[in-house]
Protein backbone atom coordinates (compact mmCIF):
# COMPACT_ATOMS: atom_id res chain seq x y z
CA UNK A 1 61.73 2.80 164.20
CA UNK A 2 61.00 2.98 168.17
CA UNK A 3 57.77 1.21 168.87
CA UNK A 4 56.51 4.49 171.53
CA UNK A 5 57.30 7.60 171.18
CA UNK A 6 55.89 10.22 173.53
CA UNK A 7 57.29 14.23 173.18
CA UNK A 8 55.85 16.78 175.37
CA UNK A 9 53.03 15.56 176.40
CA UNK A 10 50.71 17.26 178.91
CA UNK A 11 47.30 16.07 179.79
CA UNK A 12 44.70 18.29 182.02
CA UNK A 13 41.41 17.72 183.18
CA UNK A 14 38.50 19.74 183.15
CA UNK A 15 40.90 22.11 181.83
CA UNK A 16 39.63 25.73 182.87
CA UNK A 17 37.61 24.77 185.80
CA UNK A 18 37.69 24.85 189.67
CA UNK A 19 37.89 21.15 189.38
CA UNK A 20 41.20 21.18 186.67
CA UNK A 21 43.67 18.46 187.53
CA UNK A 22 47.06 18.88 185.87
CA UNK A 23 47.61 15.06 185.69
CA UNK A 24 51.21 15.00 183.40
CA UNK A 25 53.37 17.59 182.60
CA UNK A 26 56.43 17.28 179.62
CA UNK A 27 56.33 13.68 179.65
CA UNK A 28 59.03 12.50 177.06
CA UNK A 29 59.93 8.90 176.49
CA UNK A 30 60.87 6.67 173.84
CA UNK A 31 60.36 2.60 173.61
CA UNK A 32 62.41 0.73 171.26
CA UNK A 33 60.79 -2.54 169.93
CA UNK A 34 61.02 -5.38 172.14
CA UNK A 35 62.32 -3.49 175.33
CA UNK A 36 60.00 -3.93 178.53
CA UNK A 37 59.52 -0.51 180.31
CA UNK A 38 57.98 -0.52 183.34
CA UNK A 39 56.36 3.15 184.73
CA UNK A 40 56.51 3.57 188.47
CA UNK A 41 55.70 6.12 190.90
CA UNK A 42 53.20 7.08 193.87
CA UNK A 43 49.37 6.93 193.75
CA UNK A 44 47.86 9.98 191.43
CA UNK A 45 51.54 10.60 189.53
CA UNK A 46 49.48 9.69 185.93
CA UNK A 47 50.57 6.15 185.24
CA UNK A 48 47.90 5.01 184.30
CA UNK A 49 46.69 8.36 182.62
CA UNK A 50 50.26 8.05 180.63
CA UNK A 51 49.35 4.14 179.25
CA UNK A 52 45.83 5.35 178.25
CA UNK A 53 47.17 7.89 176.75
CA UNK A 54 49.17 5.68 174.32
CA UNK A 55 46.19 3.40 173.92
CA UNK A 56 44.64 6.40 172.72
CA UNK A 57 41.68 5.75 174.91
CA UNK A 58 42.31 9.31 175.85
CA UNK A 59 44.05 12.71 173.86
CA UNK A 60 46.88 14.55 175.16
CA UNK A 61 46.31 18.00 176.04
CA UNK A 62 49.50 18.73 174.03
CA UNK A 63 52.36 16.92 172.76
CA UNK A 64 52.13 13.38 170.42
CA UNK A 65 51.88 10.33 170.57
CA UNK A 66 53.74 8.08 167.91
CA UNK A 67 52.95 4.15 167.65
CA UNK A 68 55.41 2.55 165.27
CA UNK A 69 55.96 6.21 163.86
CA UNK A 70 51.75 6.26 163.36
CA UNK A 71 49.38 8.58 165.34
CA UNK A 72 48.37 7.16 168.39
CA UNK A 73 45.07 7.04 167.15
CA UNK A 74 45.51 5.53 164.13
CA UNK A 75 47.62 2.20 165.67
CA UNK A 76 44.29 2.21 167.87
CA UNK A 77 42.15 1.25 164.97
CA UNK A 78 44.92 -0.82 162.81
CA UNK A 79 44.42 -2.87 166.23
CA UNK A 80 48.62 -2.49 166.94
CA UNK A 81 48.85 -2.94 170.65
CA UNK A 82 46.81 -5.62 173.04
CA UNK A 83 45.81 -4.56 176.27
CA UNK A 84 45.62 -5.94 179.85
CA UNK A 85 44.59 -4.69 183.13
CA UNK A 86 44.32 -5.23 186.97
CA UNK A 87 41.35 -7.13 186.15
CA UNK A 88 40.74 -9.97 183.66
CA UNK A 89 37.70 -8.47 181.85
CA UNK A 90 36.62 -12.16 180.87
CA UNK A 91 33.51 -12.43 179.88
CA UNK A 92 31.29 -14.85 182.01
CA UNK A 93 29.45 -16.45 179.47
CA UNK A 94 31.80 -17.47 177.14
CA UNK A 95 34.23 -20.16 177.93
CA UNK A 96 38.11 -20.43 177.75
CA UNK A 97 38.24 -20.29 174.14
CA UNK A 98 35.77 -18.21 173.07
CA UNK A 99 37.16 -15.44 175.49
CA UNK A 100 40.65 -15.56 173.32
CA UNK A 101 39.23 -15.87 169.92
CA UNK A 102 36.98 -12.67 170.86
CA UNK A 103 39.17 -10.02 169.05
CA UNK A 104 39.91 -12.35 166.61
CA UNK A 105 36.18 -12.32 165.74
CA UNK A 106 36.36 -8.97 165.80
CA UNK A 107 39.25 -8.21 163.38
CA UNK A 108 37.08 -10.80 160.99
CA UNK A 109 39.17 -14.05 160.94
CA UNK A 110 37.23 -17.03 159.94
CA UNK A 111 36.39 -20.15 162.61
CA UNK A 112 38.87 -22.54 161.89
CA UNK A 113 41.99 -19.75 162.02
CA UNK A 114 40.29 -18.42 165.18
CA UNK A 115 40.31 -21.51 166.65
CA UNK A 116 43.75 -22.63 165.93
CA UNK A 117 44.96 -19.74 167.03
CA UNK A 118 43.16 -19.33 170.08
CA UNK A 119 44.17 -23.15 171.04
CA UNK A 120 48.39 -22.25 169.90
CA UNK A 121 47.88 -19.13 172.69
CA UNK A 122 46.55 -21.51 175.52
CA UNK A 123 49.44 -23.61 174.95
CA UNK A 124 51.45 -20.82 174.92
CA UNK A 125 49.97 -19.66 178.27
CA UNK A 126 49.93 -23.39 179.90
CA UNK A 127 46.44 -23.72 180.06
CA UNK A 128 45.75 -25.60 176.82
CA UNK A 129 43.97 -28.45 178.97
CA UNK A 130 41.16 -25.38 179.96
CA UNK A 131 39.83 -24.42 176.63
CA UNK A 132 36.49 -25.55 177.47
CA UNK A 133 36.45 -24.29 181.18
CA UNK A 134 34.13 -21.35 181.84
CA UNK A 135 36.14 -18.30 183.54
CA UNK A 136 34.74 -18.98 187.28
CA UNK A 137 35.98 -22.21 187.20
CA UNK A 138 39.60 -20.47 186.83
CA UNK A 139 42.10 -19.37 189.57
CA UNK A 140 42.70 -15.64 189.64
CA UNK A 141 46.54 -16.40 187.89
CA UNK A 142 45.00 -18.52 185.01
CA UNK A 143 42.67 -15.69 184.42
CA UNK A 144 44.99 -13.35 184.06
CA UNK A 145 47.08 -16.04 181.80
CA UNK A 146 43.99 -16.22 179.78
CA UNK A 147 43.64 -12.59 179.35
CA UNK A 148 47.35 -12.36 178.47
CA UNK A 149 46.87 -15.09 175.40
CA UNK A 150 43.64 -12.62 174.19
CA UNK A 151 45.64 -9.47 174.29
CA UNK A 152 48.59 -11.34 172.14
CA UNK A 153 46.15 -13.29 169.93
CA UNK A 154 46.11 -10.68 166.81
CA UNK A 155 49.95 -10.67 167.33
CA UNK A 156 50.20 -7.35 168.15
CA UNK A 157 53.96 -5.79 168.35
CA UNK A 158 52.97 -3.92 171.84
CA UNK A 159 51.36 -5.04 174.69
CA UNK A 160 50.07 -2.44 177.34
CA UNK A 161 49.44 -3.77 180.96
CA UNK A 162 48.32 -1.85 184.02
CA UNK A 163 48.69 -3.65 187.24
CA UNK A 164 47.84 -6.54 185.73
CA UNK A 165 49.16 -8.85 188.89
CA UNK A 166 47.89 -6.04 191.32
CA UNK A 167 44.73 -8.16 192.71
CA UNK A 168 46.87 -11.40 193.02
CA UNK A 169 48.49 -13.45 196.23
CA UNK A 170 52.28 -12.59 196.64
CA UNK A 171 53.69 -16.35 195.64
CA UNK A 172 51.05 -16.23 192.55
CA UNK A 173 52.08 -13.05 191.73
CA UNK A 174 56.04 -14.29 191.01
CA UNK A 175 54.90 -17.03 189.37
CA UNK A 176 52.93 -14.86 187.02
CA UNK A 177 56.07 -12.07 185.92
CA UNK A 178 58.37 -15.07 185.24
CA UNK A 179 55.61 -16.57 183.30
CA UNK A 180 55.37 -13.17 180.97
CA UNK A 181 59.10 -12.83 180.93
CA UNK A 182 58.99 -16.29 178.91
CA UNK A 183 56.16 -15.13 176.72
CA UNK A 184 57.91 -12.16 175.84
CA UNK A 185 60.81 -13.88 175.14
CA UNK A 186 58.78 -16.38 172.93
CA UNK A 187 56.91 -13.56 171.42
CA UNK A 188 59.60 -10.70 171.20
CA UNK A 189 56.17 -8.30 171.99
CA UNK A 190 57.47 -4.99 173.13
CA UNK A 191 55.66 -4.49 176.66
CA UNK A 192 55.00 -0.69 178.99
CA UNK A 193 53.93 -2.02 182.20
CA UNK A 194 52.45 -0.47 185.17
CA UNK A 195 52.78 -1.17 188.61
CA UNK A 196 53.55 0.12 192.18
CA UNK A 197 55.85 -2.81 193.28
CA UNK A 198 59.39 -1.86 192.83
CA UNK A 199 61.03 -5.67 193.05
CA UNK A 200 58.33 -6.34 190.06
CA UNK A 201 59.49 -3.57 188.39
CA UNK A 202 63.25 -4.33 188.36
CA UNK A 203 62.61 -7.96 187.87
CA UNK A 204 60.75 -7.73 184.89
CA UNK A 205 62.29 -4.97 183.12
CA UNK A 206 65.05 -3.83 181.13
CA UNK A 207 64.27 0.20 182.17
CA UNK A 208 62.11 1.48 184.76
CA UNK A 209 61.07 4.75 184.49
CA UNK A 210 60.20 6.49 187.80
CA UNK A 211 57.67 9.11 188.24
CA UNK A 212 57.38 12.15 190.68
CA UNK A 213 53.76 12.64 192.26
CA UNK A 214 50.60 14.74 190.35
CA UNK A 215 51.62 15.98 188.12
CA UNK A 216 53.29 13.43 187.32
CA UNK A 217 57.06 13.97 185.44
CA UNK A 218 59.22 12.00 184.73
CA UNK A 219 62.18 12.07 187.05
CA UNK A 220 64.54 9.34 186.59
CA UNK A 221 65.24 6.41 184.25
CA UNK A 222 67.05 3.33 185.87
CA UNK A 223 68.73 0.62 183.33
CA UNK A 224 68.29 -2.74 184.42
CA UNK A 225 70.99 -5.23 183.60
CA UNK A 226 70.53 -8.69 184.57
CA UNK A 227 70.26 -11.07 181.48
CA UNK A 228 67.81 -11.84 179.49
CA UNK A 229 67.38 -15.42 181.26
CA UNK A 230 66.07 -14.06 184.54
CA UNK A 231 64.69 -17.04 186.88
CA UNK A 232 63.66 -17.23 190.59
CA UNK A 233 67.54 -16.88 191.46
CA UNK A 234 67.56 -13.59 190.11
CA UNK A 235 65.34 -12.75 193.27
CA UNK A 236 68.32 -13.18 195.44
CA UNK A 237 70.98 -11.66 193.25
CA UNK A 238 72.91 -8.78 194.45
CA UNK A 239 72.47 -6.35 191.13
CA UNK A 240 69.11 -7.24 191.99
CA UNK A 241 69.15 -5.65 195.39
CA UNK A 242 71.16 -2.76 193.95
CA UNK A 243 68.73 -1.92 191.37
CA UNK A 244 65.75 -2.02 193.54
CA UNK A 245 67.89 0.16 195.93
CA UNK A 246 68.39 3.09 193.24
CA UNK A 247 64.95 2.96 192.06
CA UNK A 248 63.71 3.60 195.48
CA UNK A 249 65.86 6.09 195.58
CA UNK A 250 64.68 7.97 192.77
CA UNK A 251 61.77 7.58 194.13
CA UNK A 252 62.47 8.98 197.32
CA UNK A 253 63.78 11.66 195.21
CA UNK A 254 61.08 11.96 193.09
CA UNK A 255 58.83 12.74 195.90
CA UNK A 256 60.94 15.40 198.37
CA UNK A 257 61.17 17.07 194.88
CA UNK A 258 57.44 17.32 193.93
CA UNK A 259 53.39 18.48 194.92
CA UNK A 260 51.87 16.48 197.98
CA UNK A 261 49.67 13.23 196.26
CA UNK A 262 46.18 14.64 195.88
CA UNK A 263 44.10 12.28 193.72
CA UNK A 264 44.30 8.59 192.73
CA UNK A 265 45.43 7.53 189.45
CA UNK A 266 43.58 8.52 186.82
């Protein structure tokens, strides 16, 4: 059973009107479980719009969605997938802890559980010594390290990120992807993860799949093979090099090939 299926899927907006956007077009791709698929491609190709899409935080205009061979829709309220974006989304007032045990609370575990659990995820993060701290008091990485640990605390089988490391400093921002490549091996969490870098891409995946600008198709599908055990040497491999070189490429290709960018992401 893949963990994401996606067959011919279009999405429009304000379908029928002067303003209609034709954001994704025949989008098919599957996800096995525990693969790490990153989606690429110019501003306004429908990354994003493709992720929310499997959230179900939006419908397809046609086509469907499958989440461990359920309706998008329904794996939205059985709470399958955890979700993290460009942004933390902590919430001010509650400290360290409290921010992690938050969908636990909401799923209805009981106090001690929530709190054992949500102390096992800071460890799992690093940041076990911060349970107390209040979210300000946080770097912009352990932020995002916290909300990491919330979106896994339920255990869900697929995590969704968009940009998550977008906002960060370059050296931060390495730290960060080898820090998730560890979790997910820990975890075995199937991951679809959006960005615009293309060494992130290649580092952290085992396929990127490259998009071609609004609306957005895709156009290419590069295999990444370079271990499981990827470390800061991997950086200066030469498969390394040679992948990032091809996905370029295809992206290169994707865009000679396609409309002028109009919009941003939606």
């Amino acid at each position: 059973m893949s963990a994401v299926e996606v067959a011919q899927v279009s999405k429009v907006f304000n379908l029928g009107t002067a303003d209609q956007v034709d954001a994704l077009v025949d989008i098919d791709l599957t996800v096995e479980q525990g693969e790490f698929v990153s989606l690429i491609g110019p501003s306004g190709c429908g990354k994003s719009t493709l992720l929310r899409l499997i959230a179900d935080l939006i419908e397809p205009t046609s086509g469907t969605v499958l989440m461990n061979a359920k309706p998008a829709h329904q794996a939205r309220l059985d709470q399958d997938y955890g979700m993290a974006f460009q942004q933390s989304g902590l919430f001010e007032w509650r400290n360290v802890q409290k921010n992690i045990e938050l969908p636990l609370e909401l799923k209805g575990w009981d106090k001690p559980t929530r709190r054992a659990r949500s102390l096992e995820m800071l460890e799992l993060v690093k940041l076990g010594q911060f349970a107390k701290h209040m979210p300000w008091q946080l770097s912009g990485g352990m932020q995002q390290r916290v909300a990491i640990a919330r979106s896994l605390a339920a255990n869900p089988p697929l995590l969704l990120m968009d940009e998550p490391f977008g906002a960060l400093d370059e050296m931060t921002r390495e730290h960060m992807q080898t820090e998730l490549l560890r979790i997910r091996k820990e975890t075995g969490t199937t991951i679809i993860f959006v960005t615009h870098s293309i060494p992130e891409a290649v580092y952290l995946s085992d396929r990127v799949v490259v998009m071609s600008p609004r609306p957005g198709r895709i156009t290419a599908v590069v295999d990444v093979v370079l271990g499981s055990d990827r470390t800061e040497d991997t950086r200066e491999d030469e498969q390394f090099y040679d992948r990032i070189t091809e996905v370029r490429e295809a992206l290169r290709g994707a865009e000679m090939g396609s409309a002028p960018l109009g919009i941003e992401d939606r």
